[in-house]
C-alpha atoms as a PDB file:
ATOM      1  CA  UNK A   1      -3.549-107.594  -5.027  1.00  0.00           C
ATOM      2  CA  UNK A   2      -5.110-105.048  -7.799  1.00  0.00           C
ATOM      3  CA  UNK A   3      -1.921-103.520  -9.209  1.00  0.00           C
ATOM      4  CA  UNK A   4      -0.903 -99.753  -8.692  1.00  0.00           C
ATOM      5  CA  UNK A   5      -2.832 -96.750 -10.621  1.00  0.00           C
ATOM      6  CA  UNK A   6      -0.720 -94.094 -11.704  1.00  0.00           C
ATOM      7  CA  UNK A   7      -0.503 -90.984 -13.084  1.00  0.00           C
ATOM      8  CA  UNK A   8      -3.752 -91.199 -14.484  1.00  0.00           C
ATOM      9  CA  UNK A   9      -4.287 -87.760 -14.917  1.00  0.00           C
ATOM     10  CA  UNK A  10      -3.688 -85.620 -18.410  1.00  0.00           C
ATOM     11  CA  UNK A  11      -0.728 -82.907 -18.245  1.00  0.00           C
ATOM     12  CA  UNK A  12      -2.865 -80.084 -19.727  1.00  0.00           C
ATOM     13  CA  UNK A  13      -5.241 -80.542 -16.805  1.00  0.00           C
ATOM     14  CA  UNK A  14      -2.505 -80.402 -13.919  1.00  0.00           C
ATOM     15  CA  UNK A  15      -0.619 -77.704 -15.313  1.00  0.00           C
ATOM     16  CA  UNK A  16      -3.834 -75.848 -15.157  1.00  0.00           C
ATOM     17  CA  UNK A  17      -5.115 -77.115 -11.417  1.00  0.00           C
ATOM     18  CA  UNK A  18      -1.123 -76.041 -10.957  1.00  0.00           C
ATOM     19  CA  UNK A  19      -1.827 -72.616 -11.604  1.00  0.00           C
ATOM     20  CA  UNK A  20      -5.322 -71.779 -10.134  1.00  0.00           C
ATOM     21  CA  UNK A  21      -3.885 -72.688  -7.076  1.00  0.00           C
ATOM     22  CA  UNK A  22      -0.497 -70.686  -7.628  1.00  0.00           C
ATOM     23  CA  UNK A  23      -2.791 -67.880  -8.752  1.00  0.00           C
ATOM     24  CA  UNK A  24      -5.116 -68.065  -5.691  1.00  0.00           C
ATOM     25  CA  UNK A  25      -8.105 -68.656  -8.058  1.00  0.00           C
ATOM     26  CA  UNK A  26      -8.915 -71.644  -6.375  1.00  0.00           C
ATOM     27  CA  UNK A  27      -7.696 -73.868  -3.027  1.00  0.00           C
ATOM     28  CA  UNK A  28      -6.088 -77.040  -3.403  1.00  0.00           C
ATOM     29  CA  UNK A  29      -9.674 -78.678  -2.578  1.00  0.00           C
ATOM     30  CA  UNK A  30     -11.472 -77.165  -4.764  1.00  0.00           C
ATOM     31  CA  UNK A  31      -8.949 -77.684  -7.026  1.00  0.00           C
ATOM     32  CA  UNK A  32      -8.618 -81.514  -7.210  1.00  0.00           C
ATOM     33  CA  UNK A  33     -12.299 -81.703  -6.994  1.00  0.00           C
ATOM     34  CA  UNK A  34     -12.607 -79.410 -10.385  1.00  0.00           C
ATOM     35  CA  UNK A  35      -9.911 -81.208 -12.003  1.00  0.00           C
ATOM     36  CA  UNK A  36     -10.056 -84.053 -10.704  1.00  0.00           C
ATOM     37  CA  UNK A  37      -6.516 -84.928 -10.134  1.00  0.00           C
ATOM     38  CA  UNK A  38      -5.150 -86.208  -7.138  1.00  0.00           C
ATOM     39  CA  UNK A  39      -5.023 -83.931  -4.148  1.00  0.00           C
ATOM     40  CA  UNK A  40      -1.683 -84.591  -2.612  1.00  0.00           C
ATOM     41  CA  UNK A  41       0.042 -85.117  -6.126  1.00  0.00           C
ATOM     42  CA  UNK A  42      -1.650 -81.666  -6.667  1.00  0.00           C
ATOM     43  CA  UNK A  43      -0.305 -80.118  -3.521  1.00  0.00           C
ATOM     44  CA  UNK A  44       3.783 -81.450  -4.238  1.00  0.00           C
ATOM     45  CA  UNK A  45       3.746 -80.013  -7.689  1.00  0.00           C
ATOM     46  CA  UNK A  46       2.110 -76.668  -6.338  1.00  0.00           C
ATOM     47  CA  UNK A  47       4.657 -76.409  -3.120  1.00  0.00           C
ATOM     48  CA  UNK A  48       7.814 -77.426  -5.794  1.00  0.00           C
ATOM     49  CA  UNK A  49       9.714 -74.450  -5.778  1.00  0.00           C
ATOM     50  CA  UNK A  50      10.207 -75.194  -9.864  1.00  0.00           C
ATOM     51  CA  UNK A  51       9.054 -72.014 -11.550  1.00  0.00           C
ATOM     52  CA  UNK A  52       8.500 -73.739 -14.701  1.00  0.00           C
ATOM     53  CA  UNK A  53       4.643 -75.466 -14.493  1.00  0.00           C
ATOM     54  CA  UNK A  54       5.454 -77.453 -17.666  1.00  0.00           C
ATOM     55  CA  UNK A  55       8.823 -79.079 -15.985  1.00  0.00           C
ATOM     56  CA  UNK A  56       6.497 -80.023 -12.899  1.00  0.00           C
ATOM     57  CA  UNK A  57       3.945 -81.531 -15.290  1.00  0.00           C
ATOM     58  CA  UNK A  58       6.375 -83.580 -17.180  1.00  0.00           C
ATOM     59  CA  UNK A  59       8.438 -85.610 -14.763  1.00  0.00           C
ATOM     60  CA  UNK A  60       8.776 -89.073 -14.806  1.00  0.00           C
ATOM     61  CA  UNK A  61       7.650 -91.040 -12.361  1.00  0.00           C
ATOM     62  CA  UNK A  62       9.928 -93.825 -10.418  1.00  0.00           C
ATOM     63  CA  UNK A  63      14.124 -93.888  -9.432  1.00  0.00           C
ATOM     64  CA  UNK A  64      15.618 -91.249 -10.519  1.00  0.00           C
ATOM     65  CA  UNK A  65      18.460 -92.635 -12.932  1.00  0.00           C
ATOM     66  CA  UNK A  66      22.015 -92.589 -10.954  1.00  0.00           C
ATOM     67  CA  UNK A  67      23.896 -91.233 -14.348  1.00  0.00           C
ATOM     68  CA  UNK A  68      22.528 -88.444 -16.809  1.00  0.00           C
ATOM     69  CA  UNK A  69      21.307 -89.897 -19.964  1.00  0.00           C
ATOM     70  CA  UNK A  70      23.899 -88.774 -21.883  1.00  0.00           C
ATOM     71  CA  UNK A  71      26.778 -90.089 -20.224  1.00  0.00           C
ATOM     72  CA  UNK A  72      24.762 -93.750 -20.364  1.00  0.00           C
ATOM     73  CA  UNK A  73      24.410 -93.182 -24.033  1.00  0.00           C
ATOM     74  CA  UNK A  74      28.507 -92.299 -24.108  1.00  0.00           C
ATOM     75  CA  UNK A  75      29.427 -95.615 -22.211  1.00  0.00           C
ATOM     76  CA  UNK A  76      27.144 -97.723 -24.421  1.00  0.00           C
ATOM     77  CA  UNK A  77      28.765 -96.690 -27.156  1.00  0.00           C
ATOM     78  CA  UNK A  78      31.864 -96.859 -25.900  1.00  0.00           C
ATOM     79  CA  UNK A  79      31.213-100.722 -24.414  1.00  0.00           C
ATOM     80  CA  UNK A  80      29.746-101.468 -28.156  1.00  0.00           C
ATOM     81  CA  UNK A  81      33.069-100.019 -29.535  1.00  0.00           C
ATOM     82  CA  UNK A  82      35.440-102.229 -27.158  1.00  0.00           C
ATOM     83  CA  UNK A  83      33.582-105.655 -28.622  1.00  0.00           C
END
């Protein structure tokens, strides 16, 4: 089994096929052909209702983490103070 290919796309380039759609320059065909990102990943990001094209662009792929990253970092450091 050939493992999984993700995200293999640049940021600059979604945020921009991100737009053109948004901005009716382009469909979401013609869009994914052009710049050549993936068509459904293109139509998610452009449906999001996240105003914000650079927050769209930069999410991280996978679970989402239960606890905010902060309050990890806060029990860490608490466990780490507790040895």
């Amino acid at each position: 089994m050939s493992p999984k290919r993700r995200k293999l796309w640049k940021e600059e380039v979604m945020k921009a096929a991100i737009i053109s759609v948004r901005n009716k320059i382009m469909g979401l065909q013609r869009a994914s052909n052009t710049f050549n990102v993936p068509k459904y990943t293109l139509k998610d990001k452009v449906n999001n209702k996240e105003e914000d094209v650079d927050k769209l662009v930069k999410t991280k792929l996978g679970i989402k983490p239960v606890l905010p990253f902060e309050l990890e970092d806060s029990l860490v450091s608490y466990c780490l103070e507790m040895e």
